[in-house]
C-alpha atoms as a PDB file:
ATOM      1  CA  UNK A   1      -5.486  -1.762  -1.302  1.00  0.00           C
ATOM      2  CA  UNK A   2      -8.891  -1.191   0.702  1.00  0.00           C
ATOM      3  CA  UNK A   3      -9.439   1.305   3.053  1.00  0.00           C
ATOM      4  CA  UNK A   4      -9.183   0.124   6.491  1.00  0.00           C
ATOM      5  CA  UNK A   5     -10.786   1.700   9.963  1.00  0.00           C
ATOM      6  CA  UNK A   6      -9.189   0.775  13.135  1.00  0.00           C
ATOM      7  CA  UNK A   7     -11.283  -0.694  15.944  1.00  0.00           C
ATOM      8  CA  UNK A   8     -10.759  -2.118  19.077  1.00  0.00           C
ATOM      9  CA  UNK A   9     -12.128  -6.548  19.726  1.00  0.00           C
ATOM     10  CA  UNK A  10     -11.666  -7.551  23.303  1.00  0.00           C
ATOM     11  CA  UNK A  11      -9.047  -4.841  23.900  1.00  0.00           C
ATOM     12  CA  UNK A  12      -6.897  -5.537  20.720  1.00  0.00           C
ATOM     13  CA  UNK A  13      -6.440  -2.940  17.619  1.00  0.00           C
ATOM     14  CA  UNK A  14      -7.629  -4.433  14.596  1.00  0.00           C
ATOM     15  CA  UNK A  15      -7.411  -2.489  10.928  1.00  0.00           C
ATOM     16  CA  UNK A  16     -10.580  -3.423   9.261  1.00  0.00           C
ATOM     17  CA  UNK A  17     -11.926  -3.356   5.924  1.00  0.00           C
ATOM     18  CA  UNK A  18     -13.888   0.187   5.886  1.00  0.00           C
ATOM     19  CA  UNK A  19     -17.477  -1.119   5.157  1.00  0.00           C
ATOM     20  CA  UNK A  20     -16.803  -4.178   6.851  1.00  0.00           C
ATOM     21  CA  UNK A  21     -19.510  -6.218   9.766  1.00  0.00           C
ATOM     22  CA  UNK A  22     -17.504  -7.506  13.393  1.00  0.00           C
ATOM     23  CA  UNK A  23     -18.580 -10.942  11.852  1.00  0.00           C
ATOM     24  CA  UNK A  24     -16.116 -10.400   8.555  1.00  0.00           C
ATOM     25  CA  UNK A  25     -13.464  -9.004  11.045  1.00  0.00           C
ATOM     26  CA  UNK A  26     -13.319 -11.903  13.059  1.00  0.00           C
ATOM     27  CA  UNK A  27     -13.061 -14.537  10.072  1.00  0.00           C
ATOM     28  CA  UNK A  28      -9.873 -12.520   8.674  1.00  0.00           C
ATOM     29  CA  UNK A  29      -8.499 -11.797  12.090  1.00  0.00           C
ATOM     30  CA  UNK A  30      -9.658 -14.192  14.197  1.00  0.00           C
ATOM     31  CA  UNK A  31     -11.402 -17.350  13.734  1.00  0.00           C
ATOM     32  CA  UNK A  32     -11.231 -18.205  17.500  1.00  0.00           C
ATOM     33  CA  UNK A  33     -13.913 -15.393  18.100  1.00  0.00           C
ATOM     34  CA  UNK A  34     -15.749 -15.968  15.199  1.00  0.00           C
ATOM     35  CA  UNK A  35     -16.290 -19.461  16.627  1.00  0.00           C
ATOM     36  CA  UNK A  36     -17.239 -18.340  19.666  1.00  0.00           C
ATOM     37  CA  UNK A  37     -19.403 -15.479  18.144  1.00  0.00           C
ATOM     38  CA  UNK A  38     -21.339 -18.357  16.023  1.00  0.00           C
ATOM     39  CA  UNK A  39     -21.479 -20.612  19.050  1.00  0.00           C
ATOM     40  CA  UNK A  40     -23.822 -18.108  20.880  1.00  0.00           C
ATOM     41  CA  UNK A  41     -21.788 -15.596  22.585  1.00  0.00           C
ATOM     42  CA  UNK A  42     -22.931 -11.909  22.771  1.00  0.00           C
ATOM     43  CA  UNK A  43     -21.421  -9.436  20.567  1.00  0.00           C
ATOM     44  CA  UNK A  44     -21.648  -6.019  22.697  1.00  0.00           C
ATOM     45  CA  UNK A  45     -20.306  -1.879  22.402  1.00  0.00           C
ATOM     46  CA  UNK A  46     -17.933   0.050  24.372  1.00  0.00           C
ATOM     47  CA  UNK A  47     -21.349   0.549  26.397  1.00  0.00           C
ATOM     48  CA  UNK A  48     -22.075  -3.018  27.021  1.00  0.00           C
ATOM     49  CA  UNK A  49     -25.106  -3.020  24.687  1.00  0.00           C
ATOM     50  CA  UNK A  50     -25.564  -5.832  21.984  1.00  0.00           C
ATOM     51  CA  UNK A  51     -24.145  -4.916  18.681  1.00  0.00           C
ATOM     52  CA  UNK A  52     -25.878  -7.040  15.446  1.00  0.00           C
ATOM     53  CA  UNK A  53     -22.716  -8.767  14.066  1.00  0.00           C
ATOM     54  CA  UNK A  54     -23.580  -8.398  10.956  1.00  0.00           C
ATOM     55  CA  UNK A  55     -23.979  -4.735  10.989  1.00  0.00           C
ATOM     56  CA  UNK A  56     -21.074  -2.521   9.315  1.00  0.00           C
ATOM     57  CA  UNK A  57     -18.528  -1.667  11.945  1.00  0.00           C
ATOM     58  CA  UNK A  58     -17.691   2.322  12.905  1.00  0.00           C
ATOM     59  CA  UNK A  59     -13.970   3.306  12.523  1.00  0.00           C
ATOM     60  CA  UNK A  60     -12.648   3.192  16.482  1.00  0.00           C
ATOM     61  CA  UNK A  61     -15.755   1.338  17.782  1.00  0.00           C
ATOM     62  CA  UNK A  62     -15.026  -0.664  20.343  1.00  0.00           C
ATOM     63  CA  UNK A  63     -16.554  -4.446  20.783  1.00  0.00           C
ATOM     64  CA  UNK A  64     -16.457  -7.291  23.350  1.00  0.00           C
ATOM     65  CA  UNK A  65     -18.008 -10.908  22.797  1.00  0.00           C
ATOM     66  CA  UNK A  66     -18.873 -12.776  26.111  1.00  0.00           C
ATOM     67  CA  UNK A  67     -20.257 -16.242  26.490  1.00  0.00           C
ATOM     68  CA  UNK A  68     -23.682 -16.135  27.885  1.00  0.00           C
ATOM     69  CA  UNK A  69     -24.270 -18.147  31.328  1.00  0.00           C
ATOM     70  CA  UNK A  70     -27.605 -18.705  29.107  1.00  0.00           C
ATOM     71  CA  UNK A  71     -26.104 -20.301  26.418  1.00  0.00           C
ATOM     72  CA  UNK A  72     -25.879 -24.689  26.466  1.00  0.00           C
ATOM     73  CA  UNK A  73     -27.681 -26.530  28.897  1.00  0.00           C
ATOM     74  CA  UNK A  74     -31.082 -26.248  28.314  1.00  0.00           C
ATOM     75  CA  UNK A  75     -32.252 -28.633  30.685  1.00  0.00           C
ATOM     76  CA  UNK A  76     -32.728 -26.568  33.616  1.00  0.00           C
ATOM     77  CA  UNK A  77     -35.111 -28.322  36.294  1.00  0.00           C
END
């Protein structure tokens, strides 16, 4: 059995694989936020500053994703 951390997406405890990015999390956890995570939304820390979601997660780290307002309509006037 792999070694698992525990961190925190959107206010829910996750076990994850030790070693593992918030990316990989999300497609063995939750496939709703990976979708949202690939269809632009912004992966951030406890702090509120972007996280790279394909960077190896810290045991008890803490992560939000948030739609931009950016994201979509590009045709602004």
């Amino acid at each position: 059995m792999p070694n698992t951390i525990p961190v925190f997406i959107n206010g829910r405890a996750i076990q994850a694989t030790s070693g593992a990015s918030l990316a990989q999390c999300l497609g063995g956890h939750d496939p709703d936020l990976l979708a949202l995570l690939l269809g632009g939304a912004i992966a951030t820390d406890a702090r509120g500053l972007p996280v790279d979601p394909d960077a190896p997660m810290a045991a008890g780290g803490i992560y939000r994703l948030q739609r931009s307002a950016r994201v979509g309509d590009a045709t602004d006037a």
